[in-house]
Protein backbone atom coordinates (compact mmCIF):
# COMPACT_ATOMS: atom_id res chain seq x y z
CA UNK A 1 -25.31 -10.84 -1.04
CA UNK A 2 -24.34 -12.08 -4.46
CA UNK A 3 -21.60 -14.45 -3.47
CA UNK A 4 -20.55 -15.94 -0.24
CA UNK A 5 -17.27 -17.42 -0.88
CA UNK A 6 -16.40 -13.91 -2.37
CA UNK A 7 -16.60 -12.87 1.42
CA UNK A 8 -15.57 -16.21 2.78
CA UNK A 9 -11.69 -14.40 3.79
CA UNK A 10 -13.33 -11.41 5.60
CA UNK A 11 -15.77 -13.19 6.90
CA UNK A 12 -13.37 -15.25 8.80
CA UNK A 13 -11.71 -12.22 10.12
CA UNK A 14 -14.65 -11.16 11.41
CA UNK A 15 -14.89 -14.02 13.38
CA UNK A 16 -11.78 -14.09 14.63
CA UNK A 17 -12.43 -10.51 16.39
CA UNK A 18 -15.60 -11.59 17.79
CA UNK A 19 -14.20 -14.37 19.22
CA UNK A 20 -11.36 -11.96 20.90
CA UNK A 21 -14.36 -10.44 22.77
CA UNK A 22 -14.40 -10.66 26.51
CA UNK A 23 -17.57 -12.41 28.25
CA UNK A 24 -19.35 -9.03 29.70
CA UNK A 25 -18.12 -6.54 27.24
CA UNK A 26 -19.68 -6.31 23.51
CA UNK A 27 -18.44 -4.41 20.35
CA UNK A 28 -20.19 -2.82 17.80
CA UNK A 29 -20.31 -3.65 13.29
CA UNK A 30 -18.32 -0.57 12.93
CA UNK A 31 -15.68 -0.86 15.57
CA UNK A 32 -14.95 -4.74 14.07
CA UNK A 33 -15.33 -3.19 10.39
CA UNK A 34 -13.17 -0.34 11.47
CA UNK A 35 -10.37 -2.86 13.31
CA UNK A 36 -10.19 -4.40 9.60
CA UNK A 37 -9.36 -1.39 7.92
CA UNK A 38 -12.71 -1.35 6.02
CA UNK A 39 -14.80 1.12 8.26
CA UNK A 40 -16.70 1.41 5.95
CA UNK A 41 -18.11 -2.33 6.12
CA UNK A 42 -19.86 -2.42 9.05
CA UNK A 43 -22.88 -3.59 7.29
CA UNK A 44 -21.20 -6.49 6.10
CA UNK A 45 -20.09 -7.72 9.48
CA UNK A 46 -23.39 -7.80 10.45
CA UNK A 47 -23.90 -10.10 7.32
CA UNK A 48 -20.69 -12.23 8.76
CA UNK A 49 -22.75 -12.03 12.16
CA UNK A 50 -25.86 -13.45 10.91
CA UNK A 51 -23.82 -16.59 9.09
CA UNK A 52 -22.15 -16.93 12.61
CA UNK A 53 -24.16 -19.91 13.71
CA UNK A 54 -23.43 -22.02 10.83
CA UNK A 55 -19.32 -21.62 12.32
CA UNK A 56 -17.37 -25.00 13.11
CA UNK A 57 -15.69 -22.88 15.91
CA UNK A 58 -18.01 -21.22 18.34
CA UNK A 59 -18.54 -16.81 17.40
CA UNK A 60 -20.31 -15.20 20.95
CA UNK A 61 -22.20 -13.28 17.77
CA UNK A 62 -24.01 -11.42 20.33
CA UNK A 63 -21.51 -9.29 22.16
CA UNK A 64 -21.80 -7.61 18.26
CA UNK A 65 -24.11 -4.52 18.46
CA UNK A 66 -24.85 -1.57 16.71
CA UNK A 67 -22.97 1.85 17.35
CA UNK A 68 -25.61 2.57 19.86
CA UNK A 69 -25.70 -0.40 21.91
CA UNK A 70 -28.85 -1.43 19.99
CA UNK A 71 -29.67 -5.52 19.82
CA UNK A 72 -30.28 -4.87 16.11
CA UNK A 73 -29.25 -8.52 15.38
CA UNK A 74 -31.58 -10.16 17.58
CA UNK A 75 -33.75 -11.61 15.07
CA UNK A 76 -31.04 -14.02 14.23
CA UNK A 77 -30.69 -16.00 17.04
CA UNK A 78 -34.14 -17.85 16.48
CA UNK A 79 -35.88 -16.44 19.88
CA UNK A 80 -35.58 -12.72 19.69
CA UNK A 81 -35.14 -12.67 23.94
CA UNK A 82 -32.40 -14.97 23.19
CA UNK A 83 -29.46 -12.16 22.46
CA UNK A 84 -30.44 -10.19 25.47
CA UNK A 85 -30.47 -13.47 27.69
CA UNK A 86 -26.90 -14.12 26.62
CA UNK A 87 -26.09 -10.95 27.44
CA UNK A 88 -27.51 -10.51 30.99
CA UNK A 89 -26.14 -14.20 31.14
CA UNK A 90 -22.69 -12.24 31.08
CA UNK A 91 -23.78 -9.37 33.26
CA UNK A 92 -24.67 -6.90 30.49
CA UNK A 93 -27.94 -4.93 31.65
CA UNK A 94 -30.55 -4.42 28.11
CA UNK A 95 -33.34 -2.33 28.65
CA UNK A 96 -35.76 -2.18 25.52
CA UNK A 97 -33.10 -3.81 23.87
CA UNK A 98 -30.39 -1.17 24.22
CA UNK A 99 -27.51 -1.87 26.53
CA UNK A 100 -27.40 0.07 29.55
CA UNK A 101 -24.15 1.92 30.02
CA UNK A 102 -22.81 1.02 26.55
CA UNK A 103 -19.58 3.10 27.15
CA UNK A 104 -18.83 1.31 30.33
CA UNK A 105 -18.94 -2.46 28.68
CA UNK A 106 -17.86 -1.36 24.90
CA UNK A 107 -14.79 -3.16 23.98
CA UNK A 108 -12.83 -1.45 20.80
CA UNK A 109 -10.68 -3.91 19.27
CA UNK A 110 -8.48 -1.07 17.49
CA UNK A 111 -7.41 -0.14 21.08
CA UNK A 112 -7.37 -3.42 22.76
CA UNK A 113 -5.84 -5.37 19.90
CA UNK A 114 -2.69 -4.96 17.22
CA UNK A 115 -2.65 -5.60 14.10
């Protein structure tokens, strides 16, 4: 990524959603990207995702996943059993890293949220 503070506004809006996600349910890059009106982005919320830690305000970073409920961003919390502890912490079942019954605890912000 060439510039940070380029991204710094969308970035933040990324954040936002994530925070707006419900302890037990996750949401996927594209359905944040989507929410944004940039569904094409999806791989740069998972480059807002990885800066999430260094956030004054708390982002629950791993209730993001990929389209297919896969813990692609696991790497990035330092202990790669870390994501799926948080998540079974909130009563999300991962099974090879893949959440079990994605469609049951998928939260789409474009249908739970307005603009």
């Amino acid at each position: 990524m060439k510039s940070q503070t380029k991204n710094k506004g969308f970035f933040q809006q990324v954040y936002e959603v994530a925070r707006l996600v419900p302890l037990g349910r996750v949401t996927s890059y594209g359905a944040i990207a989507k929410y944004l009106g940039t569904a094409q982005s999806a791989r740069m919320v998972g480059w807002a995702m990885n800066d999430a830690g260094s956030q004054d305000e708390y982002v629950p970073a791993h209730r993001v996943v990929n389209r297919n409920g896969l813990l692609t961003g696991k790497h990035h919390f330092g202990n790669s059993n870390t994501m799926k502890q948080l998540l079974e912490n909130e009563g999300i079942k991962v099974e090879n890293d893949k959440i079990i019954d994605f469609q049951k605890v998928f939260w789409d912000p474009a249908k739970e949220l307005t603009l």
